[in-house]
Protein backbone atom coordinates (compact mmCIF):
# COMPACT_ATOMS: atom_id res chain seq x y z
CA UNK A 1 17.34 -25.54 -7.48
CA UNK A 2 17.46 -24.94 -3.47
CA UNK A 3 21.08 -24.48 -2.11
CA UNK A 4 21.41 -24.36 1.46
CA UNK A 5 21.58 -20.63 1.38
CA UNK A 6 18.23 -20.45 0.37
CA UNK A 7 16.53 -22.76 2.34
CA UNK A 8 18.41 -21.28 5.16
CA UNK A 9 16.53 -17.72 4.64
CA UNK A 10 13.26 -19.40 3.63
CA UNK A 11 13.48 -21.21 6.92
CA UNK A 12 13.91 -18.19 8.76
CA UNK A 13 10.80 -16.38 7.70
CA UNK A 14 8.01 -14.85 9.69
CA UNK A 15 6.35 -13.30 7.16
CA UNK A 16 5.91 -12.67 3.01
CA UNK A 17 4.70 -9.31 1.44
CA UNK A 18 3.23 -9.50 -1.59
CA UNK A 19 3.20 -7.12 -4.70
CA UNK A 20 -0.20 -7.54 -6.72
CA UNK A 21 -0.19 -6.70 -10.62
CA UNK A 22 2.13 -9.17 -12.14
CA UNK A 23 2.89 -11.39 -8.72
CA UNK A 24 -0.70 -12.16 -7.72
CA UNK A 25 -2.14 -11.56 -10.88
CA UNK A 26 -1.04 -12.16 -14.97
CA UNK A 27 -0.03 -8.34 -14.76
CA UNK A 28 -2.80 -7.77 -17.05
CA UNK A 29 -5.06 -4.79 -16.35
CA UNK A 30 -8.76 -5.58 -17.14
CA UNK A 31 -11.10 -2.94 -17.82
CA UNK A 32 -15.35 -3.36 -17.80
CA UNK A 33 -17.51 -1.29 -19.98
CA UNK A 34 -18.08 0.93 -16.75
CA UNK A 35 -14.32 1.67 -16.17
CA UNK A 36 -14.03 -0.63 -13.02
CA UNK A 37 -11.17 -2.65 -13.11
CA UNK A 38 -11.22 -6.25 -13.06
CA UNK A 39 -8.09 -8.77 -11.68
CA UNK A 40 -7.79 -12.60 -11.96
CA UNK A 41 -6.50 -14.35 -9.00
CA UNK A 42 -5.12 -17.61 -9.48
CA UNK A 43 -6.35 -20.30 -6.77
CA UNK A 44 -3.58 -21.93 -6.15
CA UNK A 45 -1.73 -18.92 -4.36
CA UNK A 46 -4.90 -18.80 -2.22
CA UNK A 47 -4.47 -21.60 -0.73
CA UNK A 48 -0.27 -21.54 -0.44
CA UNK A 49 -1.21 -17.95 1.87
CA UNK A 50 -3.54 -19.58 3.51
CA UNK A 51 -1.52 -22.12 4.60
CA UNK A 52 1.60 -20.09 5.20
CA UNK A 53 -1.34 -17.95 7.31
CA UNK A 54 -2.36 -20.81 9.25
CA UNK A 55 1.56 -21.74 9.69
CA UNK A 56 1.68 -18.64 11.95
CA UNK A 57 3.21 -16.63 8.56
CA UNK A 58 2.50 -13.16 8.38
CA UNK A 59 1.02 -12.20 4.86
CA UNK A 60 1.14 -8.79 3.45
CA UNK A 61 0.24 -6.97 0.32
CA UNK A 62 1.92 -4.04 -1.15
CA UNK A 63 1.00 -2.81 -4.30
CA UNK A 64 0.53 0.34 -6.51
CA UNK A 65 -2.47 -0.55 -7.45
CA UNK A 66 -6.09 0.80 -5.57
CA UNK A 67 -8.23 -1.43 -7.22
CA UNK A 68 -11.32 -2.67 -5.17
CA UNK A 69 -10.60 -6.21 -6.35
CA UNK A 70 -7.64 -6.49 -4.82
CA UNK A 71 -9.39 -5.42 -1.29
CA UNK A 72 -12.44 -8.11 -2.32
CA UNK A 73 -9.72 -10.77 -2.41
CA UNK A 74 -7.31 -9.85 0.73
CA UNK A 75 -10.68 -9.78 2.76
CA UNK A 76 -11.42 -13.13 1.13
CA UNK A 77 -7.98 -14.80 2.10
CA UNK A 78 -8.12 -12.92 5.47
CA UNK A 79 -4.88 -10.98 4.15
CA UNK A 80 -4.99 -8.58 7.45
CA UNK A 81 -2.05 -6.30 5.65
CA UNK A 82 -2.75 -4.61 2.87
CA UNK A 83 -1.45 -1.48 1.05
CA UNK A 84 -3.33 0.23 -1.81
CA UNK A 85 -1.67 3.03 -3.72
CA UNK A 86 1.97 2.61 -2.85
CA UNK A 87 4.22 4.53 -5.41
CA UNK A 88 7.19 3.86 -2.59
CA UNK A 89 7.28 0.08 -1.44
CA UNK A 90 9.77 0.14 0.99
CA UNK A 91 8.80 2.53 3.30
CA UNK A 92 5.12 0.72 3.93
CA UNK A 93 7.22 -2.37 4.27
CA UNK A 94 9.29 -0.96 6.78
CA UNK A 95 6.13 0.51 9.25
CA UNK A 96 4.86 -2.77 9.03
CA UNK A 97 8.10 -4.97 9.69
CA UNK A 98 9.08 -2.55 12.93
CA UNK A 99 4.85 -2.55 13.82
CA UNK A 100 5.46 -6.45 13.51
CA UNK A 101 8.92 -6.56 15.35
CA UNK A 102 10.59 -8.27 12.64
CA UNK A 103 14.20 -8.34 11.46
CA UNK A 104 15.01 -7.69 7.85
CA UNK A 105 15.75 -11.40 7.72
CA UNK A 106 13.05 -12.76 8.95
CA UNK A 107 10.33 -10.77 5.85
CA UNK A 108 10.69 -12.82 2.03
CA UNK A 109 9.20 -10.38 -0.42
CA UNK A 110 7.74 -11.44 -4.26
CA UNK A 111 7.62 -8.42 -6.63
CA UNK A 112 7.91 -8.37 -10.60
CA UNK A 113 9.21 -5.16 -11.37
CA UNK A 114 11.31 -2.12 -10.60
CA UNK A 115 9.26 -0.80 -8.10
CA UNK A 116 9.89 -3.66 -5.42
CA UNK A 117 13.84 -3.80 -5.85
CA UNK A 118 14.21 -1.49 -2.63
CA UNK A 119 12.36 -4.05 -0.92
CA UNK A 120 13.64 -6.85 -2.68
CA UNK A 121 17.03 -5.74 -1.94
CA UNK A 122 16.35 -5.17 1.79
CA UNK A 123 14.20 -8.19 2.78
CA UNK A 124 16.03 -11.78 3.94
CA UNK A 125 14.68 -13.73 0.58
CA UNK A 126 13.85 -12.07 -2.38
CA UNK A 127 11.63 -13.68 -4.94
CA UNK A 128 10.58 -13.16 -8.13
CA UNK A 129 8.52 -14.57 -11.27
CA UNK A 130 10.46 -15.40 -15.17
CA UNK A 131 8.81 -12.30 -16.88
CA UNK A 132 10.45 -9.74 -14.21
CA UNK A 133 12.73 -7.60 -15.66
CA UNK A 134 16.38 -8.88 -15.78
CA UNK A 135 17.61 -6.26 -13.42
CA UNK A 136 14.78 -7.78 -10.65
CA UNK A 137 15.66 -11.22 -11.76
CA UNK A 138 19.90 -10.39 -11.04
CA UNK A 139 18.80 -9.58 -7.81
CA UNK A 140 16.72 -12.43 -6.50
CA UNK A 141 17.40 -15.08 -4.23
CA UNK A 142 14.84 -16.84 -5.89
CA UNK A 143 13.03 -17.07 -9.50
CA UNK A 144 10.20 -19.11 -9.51
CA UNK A 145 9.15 -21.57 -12.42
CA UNK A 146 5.61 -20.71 -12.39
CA UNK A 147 4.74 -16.88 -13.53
CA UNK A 148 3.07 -14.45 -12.01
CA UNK A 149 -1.12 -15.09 -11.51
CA UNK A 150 -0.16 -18.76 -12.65
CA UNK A 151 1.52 -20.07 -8.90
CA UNK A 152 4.18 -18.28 -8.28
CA UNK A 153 3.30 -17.42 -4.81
CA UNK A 154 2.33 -20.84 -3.84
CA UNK A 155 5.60 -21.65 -5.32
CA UNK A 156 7.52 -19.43 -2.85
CA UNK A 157 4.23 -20.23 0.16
CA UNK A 158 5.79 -24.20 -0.42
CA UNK A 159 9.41 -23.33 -0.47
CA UNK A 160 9.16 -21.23 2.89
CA UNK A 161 6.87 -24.26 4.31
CA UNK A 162 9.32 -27.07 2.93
CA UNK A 163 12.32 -25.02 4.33
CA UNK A 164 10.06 -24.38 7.82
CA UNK A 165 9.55 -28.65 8.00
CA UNK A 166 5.38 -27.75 7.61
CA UNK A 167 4.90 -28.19 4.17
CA UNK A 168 4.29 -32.12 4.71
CA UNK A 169 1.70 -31.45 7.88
CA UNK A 170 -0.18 -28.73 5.52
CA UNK A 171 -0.54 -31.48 2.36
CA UNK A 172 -1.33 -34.05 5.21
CA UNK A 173 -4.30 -31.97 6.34
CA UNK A 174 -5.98 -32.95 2.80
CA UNK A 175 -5.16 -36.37 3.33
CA UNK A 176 -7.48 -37.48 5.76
């Protein structure tokens, strides 16, 4: 369900940081014979970031993780902000919202677990997927319907669009 509330802050975004493990991906960790660490990516948020990208939307991912995958697939969706390793969410989050000149209403943020409440709790619209943890969940603006890996971020990439008026112009693109 959108109120007006919500479509209010979704409208006013300028740009969505993404966690990884359990947002972008099933949450899953994946481990090869060798050790390396393998992630699945679903499509379908591909294409939502790229066309909240190409809407002039800032994308950014903040995870815990360090996993070259994740790297492989930023590069791949030209994801120009990403950051490996972070224990502490909010303080990358901040850098890059002052770097970016961006007001704490203007940044949406999608994170599963306990980790991204400080940003969740910060940002203008908070987001989050059904298997997040209820005291993420009490907390969000927004829980999407699809889970995490499965389209959750397009989900929230179409809401922000939809909210922004571009969401018919992107789908029109395909059309022709």
């Amino acid at each position: 369900m959108t109120t007006p509330d919500l479509l209010a802050r979704a409208r006013a975004v300028r740009m969505l940081s993404c966690d990884v493990d359990g947002v972008l991906t099933d949450g899953k960790l994946y481990y090869a014979d060798d050790g390396s660490e393998m992630k699945a990516f679903s499509t379908l948020d591909g294409l939502g970031l790229k066309m909240l990208h190409e809407a002039g939307i800032v994308v950014a991912w903040i995870t815990g993780s360090s996993a070259p995958a994740v790297t492989k697939r930023a590069k791949h969706l030209s994801v120009a902000h990403v950051v490996l390793g972070a224990e502490n969410k909010l303080a990358p989050w901040e850098r890059l919202r002052a770097e970016l000149g961006m007001a704490v209403e203007e940044c949406a943020h999608i994170g599963d677990d306990l980790p991204d409440l400080p940003v969740l709790l910060r940002c203008g619209l908070s987001t989050t997927v059904p298997h997040a943890p209820e005291a993420v969940k009490r907390r969000a603006h927004y829980i999407t319907r699809a889970d995490g890996g499965a389209g959750a971020v397009r989900e929230v990439c179409e809401l922000i669009l939809g909210a922004r008026g571009d969401l018919m112009q992107r789908i029109a693109q395909f059309e022709s």
